[in-house]
Protein backbone atom coordinates (compact mmCIF):
# COMPACT_ATOMS: atom_id res chain seq x y z
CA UNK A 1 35.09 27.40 -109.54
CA UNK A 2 31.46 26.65 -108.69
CA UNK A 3 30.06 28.30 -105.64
CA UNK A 4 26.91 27.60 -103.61
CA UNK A 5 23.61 29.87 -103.32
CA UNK A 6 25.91 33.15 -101.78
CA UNK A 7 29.14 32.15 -101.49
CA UNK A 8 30.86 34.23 -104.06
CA UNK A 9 28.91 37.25 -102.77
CA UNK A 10 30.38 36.29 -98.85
CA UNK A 11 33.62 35.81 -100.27
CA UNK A 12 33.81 38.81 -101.89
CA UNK A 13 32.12 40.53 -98.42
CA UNK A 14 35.07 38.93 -96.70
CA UNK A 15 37.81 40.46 -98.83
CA UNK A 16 36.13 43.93 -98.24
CA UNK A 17 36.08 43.05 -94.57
CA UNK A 18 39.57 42.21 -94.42
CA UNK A 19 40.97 45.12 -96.70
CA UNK A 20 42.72 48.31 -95.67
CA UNK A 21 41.20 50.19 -98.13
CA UNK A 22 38.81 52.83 -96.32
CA UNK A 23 35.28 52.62 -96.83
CA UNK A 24 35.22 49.18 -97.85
CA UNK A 25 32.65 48.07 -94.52
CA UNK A 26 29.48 49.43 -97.02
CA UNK A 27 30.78 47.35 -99.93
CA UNK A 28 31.00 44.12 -97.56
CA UNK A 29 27.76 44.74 -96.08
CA UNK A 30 26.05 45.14 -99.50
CA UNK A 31 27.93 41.13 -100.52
CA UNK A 32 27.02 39.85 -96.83
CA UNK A 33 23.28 40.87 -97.32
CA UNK A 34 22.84 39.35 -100.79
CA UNK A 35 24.25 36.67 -99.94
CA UNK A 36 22.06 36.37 -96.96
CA UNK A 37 19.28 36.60 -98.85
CA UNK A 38 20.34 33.50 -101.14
CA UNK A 39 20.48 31.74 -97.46
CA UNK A 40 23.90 32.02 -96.95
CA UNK A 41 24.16 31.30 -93.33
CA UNK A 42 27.62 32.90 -92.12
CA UNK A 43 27.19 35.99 -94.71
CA UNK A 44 23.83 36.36 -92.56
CA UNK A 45 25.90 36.18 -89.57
CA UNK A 46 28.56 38.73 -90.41
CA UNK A 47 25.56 41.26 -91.68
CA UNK A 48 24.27 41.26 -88.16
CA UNK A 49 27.74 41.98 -86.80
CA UNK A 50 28.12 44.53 -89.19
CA UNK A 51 25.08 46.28 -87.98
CA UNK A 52 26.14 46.11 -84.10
CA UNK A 53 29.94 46.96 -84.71
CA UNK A 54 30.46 48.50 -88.15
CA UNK A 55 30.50 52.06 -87.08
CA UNK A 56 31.34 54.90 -88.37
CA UNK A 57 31.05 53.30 -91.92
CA UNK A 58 27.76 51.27 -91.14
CA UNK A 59 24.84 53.10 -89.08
CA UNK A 60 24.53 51.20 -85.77
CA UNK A 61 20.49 49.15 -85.96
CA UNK A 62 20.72 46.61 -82.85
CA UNK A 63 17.34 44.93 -84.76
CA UNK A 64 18.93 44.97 -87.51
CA UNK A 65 21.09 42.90 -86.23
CA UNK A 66 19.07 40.85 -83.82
CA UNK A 67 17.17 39.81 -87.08
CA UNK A 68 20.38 38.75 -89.24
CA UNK A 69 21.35 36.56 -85.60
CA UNK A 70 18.11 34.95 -85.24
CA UNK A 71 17.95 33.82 -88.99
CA UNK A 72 21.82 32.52 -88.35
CA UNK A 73 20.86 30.63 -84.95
CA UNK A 74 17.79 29.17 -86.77
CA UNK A 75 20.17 28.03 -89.45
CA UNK A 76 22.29 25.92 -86.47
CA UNK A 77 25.01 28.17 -86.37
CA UNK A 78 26.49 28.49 -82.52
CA UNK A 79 27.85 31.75 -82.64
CA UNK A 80 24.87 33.60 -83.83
CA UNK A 81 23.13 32.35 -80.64
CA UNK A 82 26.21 33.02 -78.26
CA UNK A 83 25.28 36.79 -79.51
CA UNK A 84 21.85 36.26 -79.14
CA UNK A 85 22.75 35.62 -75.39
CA UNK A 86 24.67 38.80 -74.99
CA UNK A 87 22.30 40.67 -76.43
CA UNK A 88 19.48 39.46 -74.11
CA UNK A 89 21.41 38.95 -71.24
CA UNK A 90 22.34 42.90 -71.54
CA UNK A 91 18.92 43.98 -72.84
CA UNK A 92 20.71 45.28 -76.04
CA UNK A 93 18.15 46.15 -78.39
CA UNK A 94 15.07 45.36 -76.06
CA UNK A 95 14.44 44.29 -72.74
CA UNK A 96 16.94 42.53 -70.14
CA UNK A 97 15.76 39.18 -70.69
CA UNK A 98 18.26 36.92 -68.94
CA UNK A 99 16.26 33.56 -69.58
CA UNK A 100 15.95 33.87 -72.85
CA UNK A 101 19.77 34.55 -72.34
CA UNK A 102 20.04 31.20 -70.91
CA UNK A 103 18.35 29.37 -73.44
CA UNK A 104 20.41 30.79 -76.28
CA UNK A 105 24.16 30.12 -73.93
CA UNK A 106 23.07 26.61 -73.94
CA UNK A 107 22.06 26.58 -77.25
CA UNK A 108 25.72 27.66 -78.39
CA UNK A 109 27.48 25.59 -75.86
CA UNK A 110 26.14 22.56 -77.42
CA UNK A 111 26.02 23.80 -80.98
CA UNK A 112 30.28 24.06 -80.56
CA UNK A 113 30.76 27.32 -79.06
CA UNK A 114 32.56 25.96 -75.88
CA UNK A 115 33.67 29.33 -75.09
CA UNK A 116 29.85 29.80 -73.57
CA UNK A 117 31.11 27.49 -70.53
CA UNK A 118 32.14 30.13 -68.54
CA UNK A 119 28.96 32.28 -69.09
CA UNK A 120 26.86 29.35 -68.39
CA UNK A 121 29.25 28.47 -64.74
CA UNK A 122 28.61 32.34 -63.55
CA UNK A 123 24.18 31.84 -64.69
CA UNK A 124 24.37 29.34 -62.48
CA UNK A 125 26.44 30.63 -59.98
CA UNK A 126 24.82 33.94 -59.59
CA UNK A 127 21.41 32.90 -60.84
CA UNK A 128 21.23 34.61 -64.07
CA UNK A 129 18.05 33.19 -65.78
CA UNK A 130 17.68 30.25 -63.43
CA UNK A 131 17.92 29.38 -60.04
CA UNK A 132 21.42 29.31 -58.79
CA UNK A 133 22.99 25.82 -58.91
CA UNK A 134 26.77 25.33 -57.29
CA UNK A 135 26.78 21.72 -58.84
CA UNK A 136 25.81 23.10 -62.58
CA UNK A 137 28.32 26.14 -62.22
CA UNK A 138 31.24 23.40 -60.83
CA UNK A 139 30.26 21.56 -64.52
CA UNK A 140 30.57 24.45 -66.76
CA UNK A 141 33.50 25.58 -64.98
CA UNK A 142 34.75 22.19 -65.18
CA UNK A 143 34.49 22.49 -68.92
CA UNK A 144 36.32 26.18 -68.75
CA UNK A 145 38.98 25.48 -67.18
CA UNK A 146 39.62 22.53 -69.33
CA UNK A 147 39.64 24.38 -72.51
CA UNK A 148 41.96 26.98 -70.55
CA UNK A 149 39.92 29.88 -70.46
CA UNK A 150 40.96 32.75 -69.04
CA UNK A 151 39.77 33.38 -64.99
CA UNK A 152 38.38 29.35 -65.17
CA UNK A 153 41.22 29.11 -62.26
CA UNK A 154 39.50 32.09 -60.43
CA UNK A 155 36.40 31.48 -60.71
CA UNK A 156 36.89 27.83 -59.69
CA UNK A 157 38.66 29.50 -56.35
CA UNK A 158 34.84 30.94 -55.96
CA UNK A 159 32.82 28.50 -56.87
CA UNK A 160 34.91 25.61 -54.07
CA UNK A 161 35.86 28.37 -51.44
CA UNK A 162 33.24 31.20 -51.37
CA UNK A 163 35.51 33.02 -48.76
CA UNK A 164 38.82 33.11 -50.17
CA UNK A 165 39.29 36.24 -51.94
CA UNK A 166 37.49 37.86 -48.52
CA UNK A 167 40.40 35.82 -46.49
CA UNK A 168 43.16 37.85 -48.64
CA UNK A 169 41.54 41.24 -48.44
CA UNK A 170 41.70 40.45 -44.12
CA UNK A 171 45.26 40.15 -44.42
CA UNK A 172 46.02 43.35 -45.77
């Protein structure tokens, strides 16, 4: 079978991902980085997540990973920047930088990751990186609650009737 620049190395990273066998998080990180290095984009992607969630096998380096993520969003590839937002958003690794945030949500909303819909409704809800903006937060609920996502429903409730939730607290 004839692979591309990396992609034996990320399959083989893969099967040591998905084994049982202990210790086998080192051996998938060593396939996921040479592969990354023959510009493998999703074997780039899975080193970075390796470096933020690999513990206790793989010592935790949040710029580590922020490197692998940047390299995969470069590449085009929506998750890496749907991480990228987390990790700015929450100041993971650096400072809180929540427009920078914003710029990498909508990058991975319109790359494919439609999951980003509801963080994109609540920046522009709550103001998160941008001003706030009812009419942009109705959109990217709109898209949310289309794709069933869990608490679209709720947050829809919040978005068209501010007061609601206040309304049943009074009650009790």
């Amino acid at each position: 079978m004839g692979y591309t620049n990396g992609e034996k190395e990320y399959m083989e990273g893969l099967e040591f991902l998905n084994s049982q066998v202990p210790y086998n998080l080192r051996k998938a990180m060593e396939c996921f980085e040479h592969a990354a290095e023959q510009g493998h984009v999703e074997a780039t992607f899975q080193a970075g997540r390796l470096y933020l969630f690999g513990v206790p096998q793989i010592q935790p380096n949040v710029k580590k990973a922020k490197e692998f993520f940047e390299k995969a969003s470069e590449a085009g590839l929506a998750i890496a920047d749907h991480n990228l937002a987390i990790l700015y958003f929450g100041g993971i690794g650096g400072e809180c930088n929540r427009e920078k945030a914003l710029e990498y949500a909508h990058k991975a909303f319109s790359g494919g990751y439609l999951g980003e819909a509801s963080f994109l409704c609540d920046a522009y809800l709550y103001g998160w990186g941008t001003e706030k903006n009812v009419e942009k937060a109705k959109e990217y609920n709109g898209y949310a609650r289309y794709l069933g996502l869990q608490s679209a429903e709720y947050k829809y409730v919040e978005i068209c009737h501010p007061d609601f939730y206040n309304s049943i607290k009074d009650i009790n």
